[in-house]
PDB file of N, CA and C in Angstrom:
ATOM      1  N   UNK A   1       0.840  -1.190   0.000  1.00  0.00           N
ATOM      2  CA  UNK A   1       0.000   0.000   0.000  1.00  0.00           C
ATOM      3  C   UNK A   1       0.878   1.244   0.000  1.00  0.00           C
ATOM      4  N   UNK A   2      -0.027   2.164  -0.728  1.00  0.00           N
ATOM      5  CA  UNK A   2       1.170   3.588  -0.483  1.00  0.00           C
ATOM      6  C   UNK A   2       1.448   3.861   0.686  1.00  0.00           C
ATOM      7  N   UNK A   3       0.860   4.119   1.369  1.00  0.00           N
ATOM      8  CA  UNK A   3       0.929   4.938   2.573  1.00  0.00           C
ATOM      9  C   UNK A   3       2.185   4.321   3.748  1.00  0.00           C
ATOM     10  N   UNK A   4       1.973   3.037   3.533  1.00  0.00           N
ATOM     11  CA  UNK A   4       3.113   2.453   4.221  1.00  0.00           C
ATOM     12  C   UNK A   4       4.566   2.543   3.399  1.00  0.00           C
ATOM     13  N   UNK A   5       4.775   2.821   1.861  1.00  0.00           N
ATOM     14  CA  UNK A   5       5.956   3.290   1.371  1.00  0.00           C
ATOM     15  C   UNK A   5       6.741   4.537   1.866  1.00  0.00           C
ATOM     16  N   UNK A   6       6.006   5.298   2.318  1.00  0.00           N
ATOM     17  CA  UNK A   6       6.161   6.769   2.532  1.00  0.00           C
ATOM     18  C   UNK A   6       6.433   6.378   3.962  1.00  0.00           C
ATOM     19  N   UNK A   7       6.877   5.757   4.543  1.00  0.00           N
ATOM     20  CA  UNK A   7       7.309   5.860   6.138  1.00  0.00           C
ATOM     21  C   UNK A   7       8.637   5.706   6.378  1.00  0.00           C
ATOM     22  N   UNK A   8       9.766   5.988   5.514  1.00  0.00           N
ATOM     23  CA  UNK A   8      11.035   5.983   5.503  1.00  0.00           C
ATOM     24  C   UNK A   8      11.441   4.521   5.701  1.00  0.00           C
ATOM     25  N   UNK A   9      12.500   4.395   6.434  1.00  0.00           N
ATOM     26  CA  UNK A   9      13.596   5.178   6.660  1.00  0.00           C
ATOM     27  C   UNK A   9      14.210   6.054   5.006  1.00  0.00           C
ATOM     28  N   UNK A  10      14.254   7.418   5.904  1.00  0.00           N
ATOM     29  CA  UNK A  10      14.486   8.246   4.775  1.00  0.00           C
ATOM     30  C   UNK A  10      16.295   8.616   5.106  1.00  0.00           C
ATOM     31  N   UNK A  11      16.790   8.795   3.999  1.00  0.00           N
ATOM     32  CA  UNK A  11      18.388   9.726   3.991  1.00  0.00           C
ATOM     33  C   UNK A  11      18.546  11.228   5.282  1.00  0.00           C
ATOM     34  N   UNK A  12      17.990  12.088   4.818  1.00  0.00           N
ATOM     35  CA  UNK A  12      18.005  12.870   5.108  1.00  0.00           C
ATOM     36  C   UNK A  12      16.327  13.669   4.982  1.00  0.00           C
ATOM     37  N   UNK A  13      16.179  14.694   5.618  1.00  0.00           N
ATOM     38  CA  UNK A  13      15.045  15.874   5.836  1.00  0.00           C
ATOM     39  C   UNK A  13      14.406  16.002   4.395  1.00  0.00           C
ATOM     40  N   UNK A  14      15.440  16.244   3.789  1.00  0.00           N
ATOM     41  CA  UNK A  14      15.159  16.851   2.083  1.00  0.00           C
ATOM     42  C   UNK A  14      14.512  15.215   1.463  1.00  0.00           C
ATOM     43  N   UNK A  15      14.633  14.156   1.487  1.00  0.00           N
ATOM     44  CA  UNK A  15      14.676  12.389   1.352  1.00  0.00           C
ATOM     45  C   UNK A  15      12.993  12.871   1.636  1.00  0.00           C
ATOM     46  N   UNK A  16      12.839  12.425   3.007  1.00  0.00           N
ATOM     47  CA  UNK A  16      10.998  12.441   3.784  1.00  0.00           C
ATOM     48  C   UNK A  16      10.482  13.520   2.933  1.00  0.00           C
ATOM     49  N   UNK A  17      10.862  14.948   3.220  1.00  0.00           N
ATOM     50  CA  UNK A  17      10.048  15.683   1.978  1.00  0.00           C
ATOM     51  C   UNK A  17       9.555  15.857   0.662  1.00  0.00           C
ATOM     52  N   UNK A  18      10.779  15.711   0.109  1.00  0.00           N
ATOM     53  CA  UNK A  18      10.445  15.113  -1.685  1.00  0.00           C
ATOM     54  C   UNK A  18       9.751  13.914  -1.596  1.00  0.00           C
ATOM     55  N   UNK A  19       9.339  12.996  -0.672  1.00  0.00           N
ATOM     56  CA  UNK A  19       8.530  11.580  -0.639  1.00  0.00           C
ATOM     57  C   UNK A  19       7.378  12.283  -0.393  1.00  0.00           C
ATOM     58  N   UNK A  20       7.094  12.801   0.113  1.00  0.00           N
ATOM     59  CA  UNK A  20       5.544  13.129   0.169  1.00  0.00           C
ATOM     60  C   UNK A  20       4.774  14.262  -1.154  1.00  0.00           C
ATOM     61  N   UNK A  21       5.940  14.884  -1.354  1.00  0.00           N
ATOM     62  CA  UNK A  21       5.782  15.357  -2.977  1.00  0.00           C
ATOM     63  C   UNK A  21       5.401  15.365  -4.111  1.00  0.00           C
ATOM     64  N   UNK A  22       6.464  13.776  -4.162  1.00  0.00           N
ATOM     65  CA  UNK A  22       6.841  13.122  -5.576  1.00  0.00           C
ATOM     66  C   UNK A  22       5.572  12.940  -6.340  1.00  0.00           C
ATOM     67  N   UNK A  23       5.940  13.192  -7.283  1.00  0.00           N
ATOM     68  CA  UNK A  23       4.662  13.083  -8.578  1.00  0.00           C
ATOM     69  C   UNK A  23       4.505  14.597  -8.878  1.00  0.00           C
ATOM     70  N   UNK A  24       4.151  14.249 -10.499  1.00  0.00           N
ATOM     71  CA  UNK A  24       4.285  15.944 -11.190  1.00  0.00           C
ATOM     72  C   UNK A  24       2.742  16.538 -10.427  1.00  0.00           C
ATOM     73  N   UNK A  25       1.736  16.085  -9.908  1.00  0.00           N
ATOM     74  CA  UNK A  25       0.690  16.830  -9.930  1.00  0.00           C
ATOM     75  C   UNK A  25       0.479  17.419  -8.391  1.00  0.00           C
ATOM     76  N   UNK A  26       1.548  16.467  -7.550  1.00  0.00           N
ATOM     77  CA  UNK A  26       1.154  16.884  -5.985  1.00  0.00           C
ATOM     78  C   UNK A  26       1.486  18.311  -5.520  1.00  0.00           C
ATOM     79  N   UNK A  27       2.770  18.451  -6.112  1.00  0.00           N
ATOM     80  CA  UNK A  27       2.633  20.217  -5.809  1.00  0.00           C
ATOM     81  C   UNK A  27       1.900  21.484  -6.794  1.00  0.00           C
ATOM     82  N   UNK A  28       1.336  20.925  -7.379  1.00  0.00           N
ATOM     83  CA  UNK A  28       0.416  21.824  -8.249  1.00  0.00           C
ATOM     84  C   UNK A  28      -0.799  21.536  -7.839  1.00  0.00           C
ATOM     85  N   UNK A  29      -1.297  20.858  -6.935  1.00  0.00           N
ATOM     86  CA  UNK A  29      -2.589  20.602  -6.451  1.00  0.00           C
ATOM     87  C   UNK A  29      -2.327  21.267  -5.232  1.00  0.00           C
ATOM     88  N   UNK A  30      -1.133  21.027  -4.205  1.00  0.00           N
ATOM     89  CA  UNK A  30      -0.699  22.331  -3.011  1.00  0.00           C
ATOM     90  C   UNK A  30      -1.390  23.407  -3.411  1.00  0.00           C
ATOM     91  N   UNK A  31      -0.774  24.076  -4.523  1.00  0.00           N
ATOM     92  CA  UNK A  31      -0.993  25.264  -5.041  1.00  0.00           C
ATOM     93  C   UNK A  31      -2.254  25.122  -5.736  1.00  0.00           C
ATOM     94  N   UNK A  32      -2.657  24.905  -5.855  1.00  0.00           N
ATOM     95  CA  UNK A  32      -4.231  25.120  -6.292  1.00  0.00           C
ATOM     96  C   UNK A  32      -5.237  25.547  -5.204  1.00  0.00           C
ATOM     97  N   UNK A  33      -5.228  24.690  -4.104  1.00  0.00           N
ATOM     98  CA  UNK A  33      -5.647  24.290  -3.027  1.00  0.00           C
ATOM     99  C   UNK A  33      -5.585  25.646  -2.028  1.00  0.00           C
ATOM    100  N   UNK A  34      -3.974  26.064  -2.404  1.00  0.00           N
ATOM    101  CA  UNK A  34      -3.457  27.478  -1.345  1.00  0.00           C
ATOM    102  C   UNK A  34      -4.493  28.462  -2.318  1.00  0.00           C
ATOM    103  N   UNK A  35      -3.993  28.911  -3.235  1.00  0.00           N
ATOM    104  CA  UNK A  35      -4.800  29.846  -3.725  1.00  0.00           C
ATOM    105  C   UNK A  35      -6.082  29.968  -4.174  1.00  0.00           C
ATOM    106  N   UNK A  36      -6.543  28.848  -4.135  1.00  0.00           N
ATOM    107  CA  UNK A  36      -8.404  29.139  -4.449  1.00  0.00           C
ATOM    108  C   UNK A  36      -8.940  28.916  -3.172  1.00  0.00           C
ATOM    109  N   UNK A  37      -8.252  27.792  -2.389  1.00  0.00           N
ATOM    110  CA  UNK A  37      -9.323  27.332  -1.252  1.00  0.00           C
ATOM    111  C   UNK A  37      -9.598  26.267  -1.407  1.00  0.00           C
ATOM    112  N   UNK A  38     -10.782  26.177  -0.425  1.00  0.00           N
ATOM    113  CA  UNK A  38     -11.263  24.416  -0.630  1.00  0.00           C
ATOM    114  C   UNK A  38     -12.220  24.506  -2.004  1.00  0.00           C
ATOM    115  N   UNK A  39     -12.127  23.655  -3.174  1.00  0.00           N
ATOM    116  CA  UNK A  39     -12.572  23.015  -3.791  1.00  0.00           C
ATOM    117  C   UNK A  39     -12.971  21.379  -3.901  1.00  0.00           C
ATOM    118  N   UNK A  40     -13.943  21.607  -5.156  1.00  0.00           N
ATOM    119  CA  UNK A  40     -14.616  20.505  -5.320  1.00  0.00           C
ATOM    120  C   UNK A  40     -13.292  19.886  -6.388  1.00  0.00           C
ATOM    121  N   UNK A  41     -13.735  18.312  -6.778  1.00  0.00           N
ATOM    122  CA  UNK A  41     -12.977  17.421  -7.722  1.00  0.00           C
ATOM    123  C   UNK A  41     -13.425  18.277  -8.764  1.00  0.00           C
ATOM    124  N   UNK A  42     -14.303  18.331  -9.700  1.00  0.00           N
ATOM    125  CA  UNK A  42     -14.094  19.236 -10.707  1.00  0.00           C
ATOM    126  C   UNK A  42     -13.559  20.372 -11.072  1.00  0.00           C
ATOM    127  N   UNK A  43     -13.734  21.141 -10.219  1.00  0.00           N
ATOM    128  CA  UNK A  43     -12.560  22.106 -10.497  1.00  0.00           C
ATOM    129  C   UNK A  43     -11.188  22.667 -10.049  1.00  0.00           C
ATOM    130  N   UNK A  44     -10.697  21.461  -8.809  1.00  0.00           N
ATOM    131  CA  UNK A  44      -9.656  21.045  -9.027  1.00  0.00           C
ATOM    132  C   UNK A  44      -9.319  20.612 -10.411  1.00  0.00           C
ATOM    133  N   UNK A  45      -9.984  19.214 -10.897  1.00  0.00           N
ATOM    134  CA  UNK A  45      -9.383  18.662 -12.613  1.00  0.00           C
ATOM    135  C   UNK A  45      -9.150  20.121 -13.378  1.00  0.00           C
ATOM    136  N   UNK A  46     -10.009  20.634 -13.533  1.00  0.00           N
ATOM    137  CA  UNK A  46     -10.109  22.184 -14.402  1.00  0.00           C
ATOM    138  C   UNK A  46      -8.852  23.099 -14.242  1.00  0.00           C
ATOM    139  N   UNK A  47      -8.658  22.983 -13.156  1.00  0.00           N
ATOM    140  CA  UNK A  47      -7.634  24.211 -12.888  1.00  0.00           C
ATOM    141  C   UNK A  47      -6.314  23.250 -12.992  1.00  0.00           C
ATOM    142  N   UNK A  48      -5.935  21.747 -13.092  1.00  0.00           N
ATOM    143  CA  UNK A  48      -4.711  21.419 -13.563  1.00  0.00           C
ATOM    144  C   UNK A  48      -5.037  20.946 -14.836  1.00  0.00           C
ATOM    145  N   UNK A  49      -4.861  21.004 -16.210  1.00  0.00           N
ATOM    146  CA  UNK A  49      -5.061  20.725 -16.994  1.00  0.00           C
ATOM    147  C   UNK A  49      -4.300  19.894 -17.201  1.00  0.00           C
ATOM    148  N   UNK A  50      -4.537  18.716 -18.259  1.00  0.00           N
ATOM    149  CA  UNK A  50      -3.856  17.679 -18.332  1.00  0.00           C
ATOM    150  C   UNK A  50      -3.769  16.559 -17.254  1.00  0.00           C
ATOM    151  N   UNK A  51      -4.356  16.194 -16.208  1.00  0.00           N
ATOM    152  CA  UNK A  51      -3.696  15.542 -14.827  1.00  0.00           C
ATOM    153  C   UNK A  51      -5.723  14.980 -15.378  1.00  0.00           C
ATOM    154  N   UNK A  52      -5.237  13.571 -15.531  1.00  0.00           N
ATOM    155  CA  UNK A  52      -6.566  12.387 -15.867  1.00  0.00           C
ATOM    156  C   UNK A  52      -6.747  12.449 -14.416  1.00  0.00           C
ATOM    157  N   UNK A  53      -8.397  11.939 -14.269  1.00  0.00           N
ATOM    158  CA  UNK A  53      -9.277  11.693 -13.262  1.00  0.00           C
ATOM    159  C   UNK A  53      -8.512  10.593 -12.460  1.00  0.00           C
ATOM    160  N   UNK A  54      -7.638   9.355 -13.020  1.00  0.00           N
ATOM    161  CA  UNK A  54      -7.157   8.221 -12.437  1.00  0.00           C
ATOM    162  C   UNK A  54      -6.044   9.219 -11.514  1.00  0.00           C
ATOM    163  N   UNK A  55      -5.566  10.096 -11.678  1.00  0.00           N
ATOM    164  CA  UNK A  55      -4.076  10.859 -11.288  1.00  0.00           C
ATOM    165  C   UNK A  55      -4.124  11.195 -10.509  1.00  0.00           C
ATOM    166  N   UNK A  56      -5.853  12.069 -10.562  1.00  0.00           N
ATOM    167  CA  UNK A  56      -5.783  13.291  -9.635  1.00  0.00           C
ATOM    168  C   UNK A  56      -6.391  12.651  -8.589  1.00  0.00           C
ATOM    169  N   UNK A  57      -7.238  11.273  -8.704  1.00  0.00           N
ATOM    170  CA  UNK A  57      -7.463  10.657  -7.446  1.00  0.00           C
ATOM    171  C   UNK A  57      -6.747   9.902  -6.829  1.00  0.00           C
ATOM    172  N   UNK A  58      -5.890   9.444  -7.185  1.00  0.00           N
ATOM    173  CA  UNK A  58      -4.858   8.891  -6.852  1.00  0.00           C
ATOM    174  C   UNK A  58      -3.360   9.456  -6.053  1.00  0.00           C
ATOM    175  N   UNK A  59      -3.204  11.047  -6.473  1.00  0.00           N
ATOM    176  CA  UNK A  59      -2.819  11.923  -5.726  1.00  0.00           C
ATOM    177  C   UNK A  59      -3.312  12.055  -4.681  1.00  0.00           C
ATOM    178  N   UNK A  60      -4.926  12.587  -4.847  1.00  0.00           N
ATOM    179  CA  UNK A  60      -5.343  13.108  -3.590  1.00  0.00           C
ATOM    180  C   UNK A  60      -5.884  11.846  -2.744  1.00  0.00           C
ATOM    181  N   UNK A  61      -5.552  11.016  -2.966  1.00  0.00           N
ATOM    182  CA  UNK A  61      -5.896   9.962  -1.634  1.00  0.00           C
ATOM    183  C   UNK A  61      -4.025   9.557  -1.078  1.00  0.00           C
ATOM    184  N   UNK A  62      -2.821   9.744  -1.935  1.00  0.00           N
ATOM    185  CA  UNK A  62      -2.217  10.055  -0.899  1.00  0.00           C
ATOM    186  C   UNK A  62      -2.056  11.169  -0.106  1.00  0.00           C
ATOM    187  N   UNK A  63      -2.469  11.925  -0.301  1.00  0.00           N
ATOM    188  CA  UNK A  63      -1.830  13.552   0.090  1.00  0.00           C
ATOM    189  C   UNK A  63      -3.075  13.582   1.089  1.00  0.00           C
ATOM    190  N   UNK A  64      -3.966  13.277   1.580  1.00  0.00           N
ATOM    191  CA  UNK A  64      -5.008  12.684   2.358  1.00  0.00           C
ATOM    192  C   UNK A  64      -4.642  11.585   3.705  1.00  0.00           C
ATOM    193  N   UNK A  65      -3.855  10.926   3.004  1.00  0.00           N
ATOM    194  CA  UNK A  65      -3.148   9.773   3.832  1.00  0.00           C
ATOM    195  C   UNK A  65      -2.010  10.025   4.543  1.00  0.00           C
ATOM    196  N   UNK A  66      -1.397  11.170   3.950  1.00  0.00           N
ATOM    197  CA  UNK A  66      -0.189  11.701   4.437  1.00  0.00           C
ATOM    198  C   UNK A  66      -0.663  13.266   5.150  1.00  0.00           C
ATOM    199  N   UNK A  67      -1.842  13.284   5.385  1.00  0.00           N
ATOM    200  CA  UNK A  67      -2.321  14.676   6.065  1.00  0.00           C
ATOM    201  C   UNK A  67      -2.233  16.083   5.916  1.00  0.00           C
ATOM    202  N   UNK A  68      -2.289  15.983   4.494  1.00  0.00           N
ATOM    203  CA  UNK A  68      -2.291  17.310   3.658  1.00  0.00           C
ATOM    204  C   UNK A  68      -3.021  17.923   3.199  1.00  0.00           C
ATOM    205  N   UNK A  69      -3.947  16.888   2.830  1.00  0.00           N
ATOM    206  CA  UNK A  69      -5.168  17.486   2.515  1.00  0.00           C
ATOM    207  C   UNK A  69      -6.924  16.764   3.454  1.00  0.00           C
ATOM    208  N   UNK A  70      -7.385  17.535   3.268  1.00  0.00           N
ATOM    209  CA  UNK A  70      -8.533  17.179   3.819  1.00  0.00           C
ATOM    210  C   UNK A  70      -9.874  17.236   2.835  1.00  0.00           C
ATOM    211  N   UNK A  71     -10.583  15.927   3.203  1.00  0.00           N
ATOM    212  CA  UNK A  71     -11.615  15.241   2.268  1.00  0.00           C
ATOM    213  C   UNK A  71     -12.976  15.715   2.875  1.00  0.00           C
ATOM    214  N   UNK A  72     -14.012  16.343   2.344  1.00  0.00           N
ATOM    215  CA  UNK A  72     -14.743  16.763   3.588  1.00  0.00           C
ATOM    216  C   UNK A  72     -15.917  15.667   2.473  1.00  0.00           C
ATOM    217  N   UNK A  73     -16.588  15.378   3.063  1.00  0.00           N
ATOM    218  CA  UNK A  73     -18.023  13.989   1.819  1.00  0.00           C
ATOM    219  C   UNK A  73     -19.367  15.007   2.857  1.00  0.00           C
ATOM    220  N   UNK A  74     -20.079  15.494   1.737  1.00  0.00           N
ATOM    221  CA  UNK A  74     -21.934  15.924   2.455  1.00  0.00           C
ATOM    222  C   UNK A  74     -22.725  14.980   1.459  1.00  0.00           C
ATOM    223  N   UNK A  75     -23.389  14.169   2.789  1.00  0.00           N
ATOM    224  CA  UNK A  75     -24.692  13.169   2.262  1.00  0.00           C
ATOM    225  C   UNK A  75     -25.710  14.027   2.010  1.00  0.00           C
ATOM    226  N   UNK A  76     -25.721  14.269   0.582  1.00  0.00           N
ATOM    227  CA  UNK A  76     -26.805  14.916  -0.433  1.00  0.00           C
ATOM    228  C   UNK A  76     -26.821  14.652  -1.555  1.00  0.00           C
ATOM    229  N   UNK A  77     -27.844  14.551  -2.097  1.00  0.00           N
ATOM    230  CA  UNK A  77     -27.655  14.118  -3.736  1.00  0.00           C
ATOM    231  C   UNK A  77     -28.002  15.450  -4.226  1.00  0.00           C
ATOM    232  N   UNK A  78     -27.218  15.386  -5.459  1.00  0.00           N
ATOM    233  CA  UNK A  78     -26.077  14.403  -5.696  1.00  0.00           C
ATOM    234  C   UNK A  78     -24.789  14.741  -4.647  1.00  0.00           C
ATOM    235  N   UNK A  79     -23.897  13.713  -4.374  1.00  0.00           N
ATOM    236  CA  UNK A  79     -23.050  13.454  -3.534  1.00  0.00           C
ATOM    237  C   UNK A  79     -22.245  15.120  -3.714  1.00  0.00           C
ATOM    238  N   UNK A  80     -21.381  15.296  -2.953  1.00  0.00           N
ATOM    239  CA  UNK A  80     -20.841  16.515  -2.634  1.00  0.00           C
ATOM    240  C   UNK A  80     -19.588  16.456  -1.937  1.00  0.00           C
ATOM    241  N   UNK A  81     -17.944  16.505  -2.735  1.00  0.00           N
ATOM    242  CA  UNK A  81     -16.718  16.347  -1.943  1.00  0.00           C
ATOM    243  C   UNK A  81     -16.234  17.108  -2.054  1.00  0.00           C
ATOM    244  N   UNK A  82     -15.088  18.101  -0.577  1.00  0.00           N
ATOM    245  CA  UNK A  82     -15.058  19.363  -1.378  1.00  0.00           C
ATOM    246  C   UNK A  82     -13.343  19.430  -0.536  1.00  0.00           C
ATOM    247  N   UNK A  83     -12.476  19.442  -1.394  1.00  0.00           N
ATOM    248  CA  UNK A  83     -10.746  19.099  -0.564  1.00  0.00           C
ATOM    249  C   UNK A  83      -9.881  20.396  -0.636  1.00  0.00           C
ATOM    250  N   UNK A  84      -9.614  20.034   0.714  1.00  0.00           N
ATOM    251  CA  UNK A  84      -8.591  21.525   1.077  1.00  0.00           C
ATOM    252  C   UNK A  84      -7.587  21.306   1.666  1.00  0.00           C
ATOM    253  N   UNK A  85      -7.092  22.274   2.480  1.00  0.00           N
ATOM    254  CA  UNK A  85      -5.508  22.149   2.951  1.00  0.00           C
ATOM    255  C   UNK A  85      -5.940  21.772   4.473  1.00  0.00           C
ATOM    256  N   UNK A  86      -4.602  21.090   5.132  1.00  0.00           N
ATOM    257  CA  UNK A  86      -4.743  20.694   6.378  1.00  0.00           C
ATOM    258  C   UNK A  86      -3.659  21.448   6.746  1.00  0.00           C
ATOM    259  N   UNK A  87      -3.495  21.996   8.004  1.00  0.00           N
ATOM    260  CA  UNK A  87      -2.863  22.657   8.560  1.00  0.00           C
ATOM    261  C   UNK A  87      -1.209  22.222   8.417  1.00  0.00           C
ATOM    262  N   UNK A  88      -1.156  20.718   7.982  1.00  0.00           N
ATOM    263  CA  UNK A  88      -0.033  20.398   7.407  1.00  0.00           C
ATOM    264  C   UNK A  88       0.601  20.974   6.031  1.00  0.00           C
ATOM    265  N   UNK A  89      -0.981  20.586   5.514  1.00  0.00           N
ATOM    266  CA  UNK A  89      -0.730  21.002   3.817  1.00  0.00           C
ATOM    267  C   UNK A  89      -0.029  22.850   3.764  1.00  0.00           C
ATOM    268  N   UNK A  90      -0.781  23.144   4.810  1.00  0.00           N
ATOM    269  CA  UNK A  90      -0.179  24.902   4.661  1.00  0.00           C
ATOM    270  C   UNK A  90       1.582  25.019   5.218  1.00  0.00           C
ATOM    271  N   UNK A  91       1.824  24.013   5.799  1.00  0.00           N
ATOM    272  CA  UNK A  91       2.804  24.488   6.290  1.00  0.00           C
ATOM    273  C   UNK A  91       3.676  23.997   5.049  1.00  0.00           C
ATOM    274  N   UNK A  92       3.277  22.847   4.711  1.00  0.00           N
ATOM    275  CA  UNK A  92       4.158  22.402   3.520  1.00  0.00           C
ATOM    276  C   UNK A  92       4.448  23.555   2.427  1.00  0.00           C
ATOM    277  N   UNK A  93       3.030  23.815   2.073  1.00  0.00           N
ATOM    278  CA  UNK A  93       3.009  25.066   1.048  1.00  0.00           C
ATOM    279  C   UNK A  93       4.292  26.033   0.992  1.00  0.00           C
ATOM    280  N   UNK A  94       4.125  26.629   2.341  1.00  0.00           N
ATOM    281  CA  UNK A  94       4.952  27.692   2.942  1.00  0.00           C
ATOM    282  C   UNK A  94       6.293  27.157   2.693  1.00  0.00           C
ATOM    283  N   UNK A  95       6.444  25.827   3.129  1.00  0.00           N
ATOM    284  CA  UNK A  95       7.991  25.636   2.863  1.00  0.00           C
ATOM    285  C   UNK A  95       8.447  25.137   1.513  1.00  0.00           C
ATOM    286  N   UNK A  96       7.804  25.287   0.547  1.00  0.00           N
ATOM    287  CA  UNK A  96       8.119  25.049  -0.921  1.00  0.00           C
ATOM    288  C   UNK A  96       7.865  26.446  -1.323  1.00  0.00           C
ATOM    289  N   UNK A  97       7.422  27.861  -1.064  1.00  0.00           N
ATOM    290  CA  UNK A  97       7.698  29.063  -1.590  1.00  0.00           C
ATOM    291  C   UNK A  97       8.685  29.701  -2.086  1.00  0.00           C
ATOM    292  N   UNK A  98      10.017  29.068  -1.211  1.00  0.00           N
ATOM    293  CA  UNK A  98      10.910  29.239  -1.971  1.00  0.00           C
ATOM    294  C   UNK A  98      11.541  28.900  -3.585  1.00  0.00           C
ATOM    295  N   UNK A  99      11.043  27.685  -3.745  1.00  0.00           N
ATOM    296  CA  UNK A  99      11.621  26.884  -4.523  1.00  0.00           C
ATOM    297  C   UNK A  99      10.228  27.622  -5.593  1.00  0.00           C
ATOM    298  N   UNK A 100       9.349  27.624  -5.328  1.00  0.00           N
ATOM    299  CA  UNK A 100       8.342  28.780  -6.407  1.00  0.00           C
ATOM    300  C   UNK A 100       9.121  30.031  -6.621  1.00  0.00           C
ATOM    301  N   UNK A 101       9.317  30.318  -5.819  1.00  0.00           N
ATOM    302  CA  UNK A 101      10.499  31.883  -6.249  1.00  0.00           C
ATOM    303  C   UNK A 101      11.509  32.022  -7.202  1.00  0.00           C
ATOM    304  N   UNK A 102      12.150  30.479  -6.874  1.00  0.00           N
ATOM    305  CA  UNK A 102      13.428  30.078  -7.825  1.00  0.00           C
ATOM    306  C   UNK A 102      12.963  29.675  -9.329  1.00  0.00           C
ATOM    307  N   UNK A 103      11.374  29.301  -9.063  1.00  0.00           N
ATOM    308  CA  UNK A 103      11.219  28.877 -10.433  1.00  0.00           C
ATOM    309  C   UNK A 103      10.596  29.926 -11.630  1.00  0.00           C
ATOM    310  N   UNK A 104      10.239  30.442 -10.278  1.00  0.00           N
ATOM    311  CA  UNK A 104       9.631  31.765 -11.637  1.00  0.00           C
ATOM    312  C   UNK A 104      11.279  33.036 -11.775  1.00  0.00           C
ATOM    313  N   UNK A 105      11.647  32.699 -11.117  1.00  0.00           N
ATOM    314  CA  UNK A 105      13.304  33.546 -11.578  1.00  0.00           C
ATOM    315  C   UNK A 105      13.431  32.862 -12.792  1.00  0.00           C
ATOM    316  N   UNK A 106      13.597  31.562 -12.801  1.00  0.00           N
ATOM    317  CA  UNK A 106      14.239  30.894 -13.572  1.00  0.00           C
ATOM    318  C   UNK A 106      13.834  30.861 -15.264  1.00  0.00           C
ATOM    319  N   UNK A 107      12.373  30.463 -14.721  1.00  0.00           N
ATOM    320  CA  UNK A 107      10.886  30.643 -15.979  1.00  0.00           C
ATOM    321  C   UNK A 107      11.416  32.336 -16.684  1.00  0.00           C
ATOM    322  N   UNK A 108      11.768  33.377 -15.842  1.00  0.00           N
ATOM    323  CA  UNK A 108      12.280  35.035 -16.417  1.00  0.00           C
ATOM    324  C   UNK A 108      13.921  34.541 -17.288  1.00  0.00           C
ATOM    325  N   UNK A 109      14.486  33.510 -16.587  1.00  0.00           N
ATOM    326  CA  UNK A 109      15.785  33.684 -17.102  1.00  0.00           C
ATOM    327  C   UNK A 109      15.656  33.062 -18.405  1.00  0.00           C
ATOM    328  N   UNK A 110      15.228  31.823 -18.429  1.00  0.00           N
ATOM    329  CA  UNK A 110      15.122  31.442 -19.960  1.00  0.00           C
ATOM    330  C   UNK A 110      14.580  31.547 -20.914  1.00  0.00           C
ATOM    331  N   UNK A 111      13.243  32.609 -20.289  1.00  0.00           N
ATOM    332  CA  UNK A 111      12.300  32.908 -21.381  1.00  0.00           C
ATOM    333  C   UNK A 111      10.615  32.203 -21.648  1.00  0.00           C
ATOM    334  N   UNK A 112      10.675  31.235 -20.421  1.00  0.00           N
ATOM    335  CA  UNK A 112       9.514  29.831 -20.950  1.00  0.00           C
ATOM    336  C   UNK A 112       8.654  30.916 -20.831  1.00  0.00           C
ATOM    337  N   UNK A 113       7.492  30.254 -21.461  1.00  0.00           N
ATOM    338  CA  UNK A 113       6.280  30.680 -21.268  1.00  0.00           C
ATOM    339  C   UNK A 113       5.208  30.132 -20.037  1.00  0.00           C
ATOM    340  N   UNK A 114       4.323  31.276 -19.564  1.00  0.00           N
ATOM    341  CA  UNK A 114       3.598  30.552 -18.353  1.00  0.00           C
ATOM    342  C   UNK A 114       2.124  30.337 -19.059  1.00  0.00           C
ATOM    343  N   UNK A 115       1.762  29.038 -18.262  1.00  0.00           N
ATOM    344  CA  UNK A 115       0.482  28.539 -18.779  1.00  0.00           C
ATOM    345  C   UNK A 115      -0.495  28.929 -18.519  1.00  0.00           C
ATOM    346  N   UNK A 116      -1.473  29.690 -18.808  1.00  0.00           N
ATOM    347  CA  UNK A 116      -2.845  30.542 -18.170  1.00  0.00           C
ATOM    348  C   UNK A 116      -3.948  29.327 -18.300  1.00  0.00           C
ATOM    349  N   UNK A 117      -4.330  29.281 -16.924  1.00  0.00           N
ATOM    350  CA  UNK A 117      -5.455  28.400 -16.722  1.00  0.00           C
ATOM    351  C   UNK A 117      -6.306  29.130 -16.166  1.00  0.00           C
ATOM    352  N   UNK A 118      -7.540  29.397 -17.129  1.00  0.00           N
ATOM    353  CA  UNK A 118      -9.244  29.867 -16.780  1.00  0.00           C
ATOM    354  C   UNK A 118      -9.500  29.211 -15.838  1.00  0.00           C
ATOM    355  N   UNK A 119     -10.047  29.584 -14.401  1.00  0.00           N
ATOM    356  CA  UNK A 119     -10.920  28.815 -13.503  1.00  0.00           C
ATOM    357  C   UNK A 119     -11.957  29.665 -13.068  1.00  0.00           C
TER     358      UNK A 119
END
């Protein structure tokens, strides 16, 4: 099971952190999450483009498991799930700002282009 992969023994600080990370969509769902708020699964999918329904649930049930995010379910039809940050997830956020800083320096130094996503 995942959740038991992610229990080290890790190398070092930087090792445990990038493990709870890893995967292209987990820190772009951080950031989704920081700046809109709690959302629903649909527009989470919407606001990462490209990241299939298998991905993004599959992300967010580790990042859930690892206490980052929070799953809230309202019994109503139709069903109603709506995922946000856990007081973990914010702190995580906070400590990857840097490395957002470095990347949009970086994104200025070479020229890339940034991707505009309508939400």
């Amino acid at each position: 099971m995942a959740s038991s992969a992610r229990r080290g023994p890790y190398f070092c600080g930087i090792d445990a952190a990038m493990d709870v990370v890893a995967g292209k969509w987990k820190s772009l769902i951080l950031w989704e999450l920081h700046h809109h708020g709690t959302r629903r699964f649909a527009e989470l999918r919407r606001g990462l483009p490209g990241v299939s329904e298998k991905m993004l649930v599959q992300h967010l049930r580790e990042m859930e498991e690892d206490g980052l995010v929070h799953r809230e379910v309202y019994r109503e039809v139709p069903p109603k799930v709506e995922y946000s940050l856990t007081e973990h997830g914010v702190s995580l956020n906070a400590a990857l700002a840097p490395l957002g800083a470095w990347g949009t320096e970086r994104m200025a130094r070479i020229g890339a282009a940034k991707v505009s996503v309508d939400a």
